[in-house]
C-alpha atoms as a PDB file:
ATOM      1  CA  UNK A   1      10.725 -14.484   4.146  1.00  0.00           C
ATOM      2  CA  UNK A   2       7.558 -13.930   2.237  1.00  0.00           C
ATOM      3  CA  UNK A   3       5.766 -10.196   3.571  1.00  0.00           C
ATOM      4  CA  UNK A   4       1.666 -10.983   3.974  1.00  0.00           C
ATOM      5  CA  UNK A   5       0.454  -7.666   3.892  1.00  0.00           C
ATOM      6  CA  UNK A   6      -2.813  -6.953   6.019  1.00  0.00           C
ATOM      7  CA  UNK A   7      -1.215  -9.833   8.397  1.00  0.00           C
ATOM      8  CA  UNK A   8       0.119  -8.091  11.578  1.00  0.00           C
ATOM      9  CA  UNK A   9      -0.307 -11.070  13.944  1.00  0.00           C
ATOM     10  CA  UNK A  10       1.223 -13.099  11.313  1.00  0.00           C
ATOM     11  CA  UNK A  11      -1.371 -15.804  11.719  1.00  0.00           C
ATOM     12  CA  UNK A  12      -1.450 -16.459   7.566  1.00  0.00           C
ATOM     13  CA  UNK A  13      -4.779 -15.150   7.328  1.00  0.00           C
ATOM     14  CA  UNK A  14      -6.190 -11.518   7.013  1.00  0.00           C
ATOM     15  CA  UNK A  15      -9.605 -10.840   9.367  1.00  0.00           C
ATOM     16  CA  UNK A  16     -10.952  -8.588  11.360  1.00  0.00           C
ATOM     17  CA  UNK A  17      -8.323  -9.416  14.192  1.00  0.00           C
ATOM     18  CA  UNK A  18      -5.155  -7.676  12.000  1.00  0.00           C
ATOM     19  CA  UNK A  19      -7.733  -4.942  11.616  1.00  0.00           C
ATOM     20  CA  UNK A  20      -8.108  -4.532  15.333  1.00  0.00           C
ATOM     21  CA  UNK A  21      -3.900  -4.689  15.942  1.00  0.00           C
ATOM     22  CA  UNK A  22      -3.066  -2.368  13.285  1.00  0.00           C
ATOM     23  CA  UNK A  23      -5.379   0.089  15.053  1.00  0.00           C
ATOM     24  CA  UNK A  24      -3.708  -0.205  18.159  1.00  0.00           C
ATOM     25  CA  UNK A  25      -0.990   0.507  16.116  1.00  0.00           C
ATOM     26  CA  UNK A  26      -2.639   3.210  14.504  1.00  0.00           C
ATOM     27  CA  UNK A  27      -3.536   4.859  17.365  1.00  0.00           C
ATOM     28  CA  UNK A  28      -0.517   4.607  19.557  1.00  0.00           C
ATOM     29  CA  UNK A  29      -1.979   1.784  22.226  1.00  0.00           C
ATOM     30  CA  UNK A  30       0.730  -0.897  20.947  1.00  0.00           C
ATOM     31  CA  UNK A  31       3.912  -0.595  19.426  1.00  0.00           C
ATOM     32  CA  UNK A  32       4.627  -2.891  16.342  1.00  0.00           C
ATOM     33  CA  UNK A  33       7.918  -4.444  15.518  1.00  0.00           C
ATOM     34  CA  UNK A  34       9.564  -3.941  12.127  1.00  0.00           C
ATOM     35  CA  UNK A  35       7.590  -7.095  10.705  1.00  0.00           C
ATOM     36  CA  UNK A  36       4.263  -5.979  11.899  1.00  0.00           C
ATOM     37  CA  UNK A  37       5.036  -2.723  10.807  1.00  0.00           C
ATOM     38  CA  UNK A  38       5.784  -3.719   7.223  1.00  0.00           C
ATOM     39  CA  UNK A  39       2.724  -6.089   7.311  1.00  0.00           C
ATOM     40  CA  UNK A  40       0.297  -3.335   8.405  1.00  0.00           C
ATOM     41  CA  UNK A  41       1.541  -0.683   6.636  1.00  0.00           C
ATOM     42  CA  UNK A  42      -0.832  -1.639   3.472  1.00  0.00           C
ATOM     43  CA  UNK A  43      -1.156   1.526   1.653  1.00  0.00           C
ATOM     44  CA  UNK A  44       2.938   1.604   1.517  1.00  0.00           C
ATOM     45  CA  UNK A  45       3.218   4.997   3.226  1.00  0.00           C
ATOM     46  CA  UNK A  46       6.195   3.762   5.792  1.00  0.00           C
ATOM     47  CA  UNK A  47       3.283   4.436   8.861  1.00  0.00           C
ATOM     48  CA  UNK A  48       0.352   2.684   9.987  1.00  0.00           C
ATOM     49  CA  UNK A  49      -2.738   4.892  10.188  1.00  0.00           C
ATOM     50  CA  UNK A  50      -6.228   4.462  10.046  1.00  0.00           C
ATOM     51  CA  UNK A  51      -5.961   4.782   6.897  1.00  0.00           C
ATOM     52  CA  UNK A  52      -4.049   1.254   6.717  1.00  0.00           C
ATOM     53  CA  UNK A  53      -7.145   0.290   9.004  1.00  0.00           C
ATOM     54  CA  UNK A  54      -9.606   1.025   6.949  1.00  0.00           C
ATOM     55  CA  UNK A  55      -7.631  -0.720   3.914  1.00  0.00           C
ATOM     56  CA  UNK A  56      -7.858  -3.958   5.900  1.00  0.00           C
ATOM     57  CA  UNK A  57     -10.984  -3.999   6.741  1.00  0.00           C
ATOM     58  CA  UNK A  58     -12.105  -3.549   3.275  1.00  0.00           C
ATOM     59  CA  UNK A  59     -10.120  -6.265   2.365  1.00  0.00           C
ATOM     60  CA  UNK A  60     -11.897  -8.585   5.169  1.00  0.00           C
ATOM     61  CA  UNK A  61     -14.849  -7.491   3.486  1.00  0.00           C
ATOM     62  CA  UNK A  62     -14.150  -8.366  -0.055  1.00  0.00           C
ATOM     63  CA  UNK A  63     -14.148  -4.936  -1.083  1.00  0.00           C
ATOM     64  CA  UNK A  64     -10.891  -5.027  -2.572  1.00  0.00           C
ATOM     65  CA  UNK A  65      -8.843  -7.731  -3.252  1.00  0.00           C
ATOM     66  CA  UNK A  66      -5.308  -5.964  -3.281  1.00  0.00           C
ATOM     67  CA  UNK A  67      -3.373  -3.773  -0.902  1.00  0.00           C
ATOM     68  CA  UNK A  68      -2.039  -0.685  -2.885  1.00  0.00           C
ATOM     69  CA  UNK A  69       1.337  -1.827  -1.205  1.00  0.00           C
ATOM     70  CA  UNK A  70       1.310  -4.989  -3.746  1.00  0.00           C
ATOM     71  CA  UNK A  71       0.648  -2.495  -6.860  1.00  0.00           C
ATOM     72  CA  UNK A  72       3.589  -2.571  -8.904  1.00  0.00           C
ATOM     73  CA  UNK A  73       3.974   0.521 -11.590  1.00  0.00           C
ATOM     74  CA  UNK A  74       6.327   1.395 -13.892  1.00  0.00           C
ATOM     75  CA  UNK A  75       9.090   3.732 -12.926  1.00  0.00           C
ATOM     76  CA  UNK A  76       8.708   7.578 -14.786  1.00  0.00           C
ATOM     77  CA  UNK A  77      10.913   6.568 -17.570  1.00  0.00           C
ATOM     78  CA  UNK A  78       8.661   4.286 -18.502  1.00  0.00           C
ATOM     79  CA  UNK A  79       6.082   6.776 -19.112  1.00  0.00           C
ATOM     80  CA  UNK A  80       8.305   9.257 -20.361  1.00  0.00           C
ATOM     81  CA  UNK A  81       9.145   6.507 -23.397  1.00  0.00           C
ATOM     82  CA  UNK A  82       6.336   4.979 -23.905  1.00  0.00           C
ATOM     83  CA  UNK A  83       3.346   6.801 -22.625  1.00  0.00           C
ATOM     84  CA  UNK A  84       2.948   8.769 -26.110  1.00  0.00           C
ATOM     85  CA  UNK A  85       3.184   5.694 -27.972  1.00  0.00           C
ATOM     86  CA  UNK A  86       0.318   3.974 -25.511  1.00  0.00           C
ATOM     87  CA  UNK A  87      -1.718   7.341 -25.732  1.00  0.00           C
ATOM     88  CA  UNK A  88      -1.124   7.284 -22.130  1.00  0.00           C
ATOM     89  CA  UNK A  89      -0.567  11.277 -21.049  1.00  0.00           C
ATOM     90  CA  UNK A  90       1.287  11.394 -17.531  1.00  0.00           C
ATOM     91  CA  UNK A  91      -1.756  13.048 -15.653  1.00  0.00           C
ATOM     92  CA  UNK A  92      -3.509  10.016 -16.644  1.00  0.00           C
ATOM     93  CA  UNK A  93      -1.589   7.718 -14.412  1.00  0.00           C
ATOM     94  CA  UNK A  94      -0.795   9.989 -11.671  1.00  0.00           C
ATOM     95  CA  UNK A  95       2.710  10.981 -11.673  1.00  0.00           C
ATOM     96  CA  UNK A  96       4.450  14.064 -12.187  1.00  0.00           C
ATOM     97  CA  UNK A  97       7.232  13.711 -15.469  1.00  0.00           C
ATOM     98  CA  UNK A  98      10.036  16.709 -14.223  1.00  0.00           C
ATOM     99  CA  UNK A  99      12.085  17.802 -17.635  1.00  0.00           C
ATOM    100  CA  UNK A 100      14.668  20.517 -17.872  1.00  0.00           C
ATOM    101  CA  UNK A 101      14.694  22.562 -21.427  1.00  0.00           C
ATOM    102  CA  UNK A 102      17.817  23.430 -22.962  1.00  0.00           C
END
């Protein structure tokens, strides 16, 4: 089964009224099962906060149009390989590259 992130009530559309459960969730007024967990849990943290909130109202908004949940990056090999040939440096995309000398 498909995950619609932003979706909590698992209607199949993302408004204001996911916004409004994942603060409940947020703030400890309703508990979510695992699905509406995962669904709410937009910035991919593993907890829904207002953060999450905040993400889905943007969202509603048309501020953004993704969830950083659905961002897909390349694991640090990749980077490690090929991020000198790209003339991509590892600060520039926001990980940390861990290499032991010797």
């Amino acid at each position: 089964m498909a995950v619609y992130y932003g979706d909590p009530n698992a209607d199949g559309v993302v408004d204001m009224g996911d916004a409004i459960l994942a603060e409940r969730f947020a703030l400890g007024l309703s508990v979510p099962t695992a699905d509406q967990r995962k669904r709410a849990d937009v910035d991919g943290d593993g907890l829904v906060t207002m953060a999450d909130v905040q993400l889905i109202e943007q969202y509603v908004l048309g501020a953004i149009t993704q969830f950083p949940v659905e961002l897909i990056l390349p694991a640090p090999s990749f980077w490690r390989r090929w991020g000198p040939l790209l003339g991509v440096g590892a600060a520039a995309v926001g990980i940390v590259v861990v290499t032991r000398k010797g």
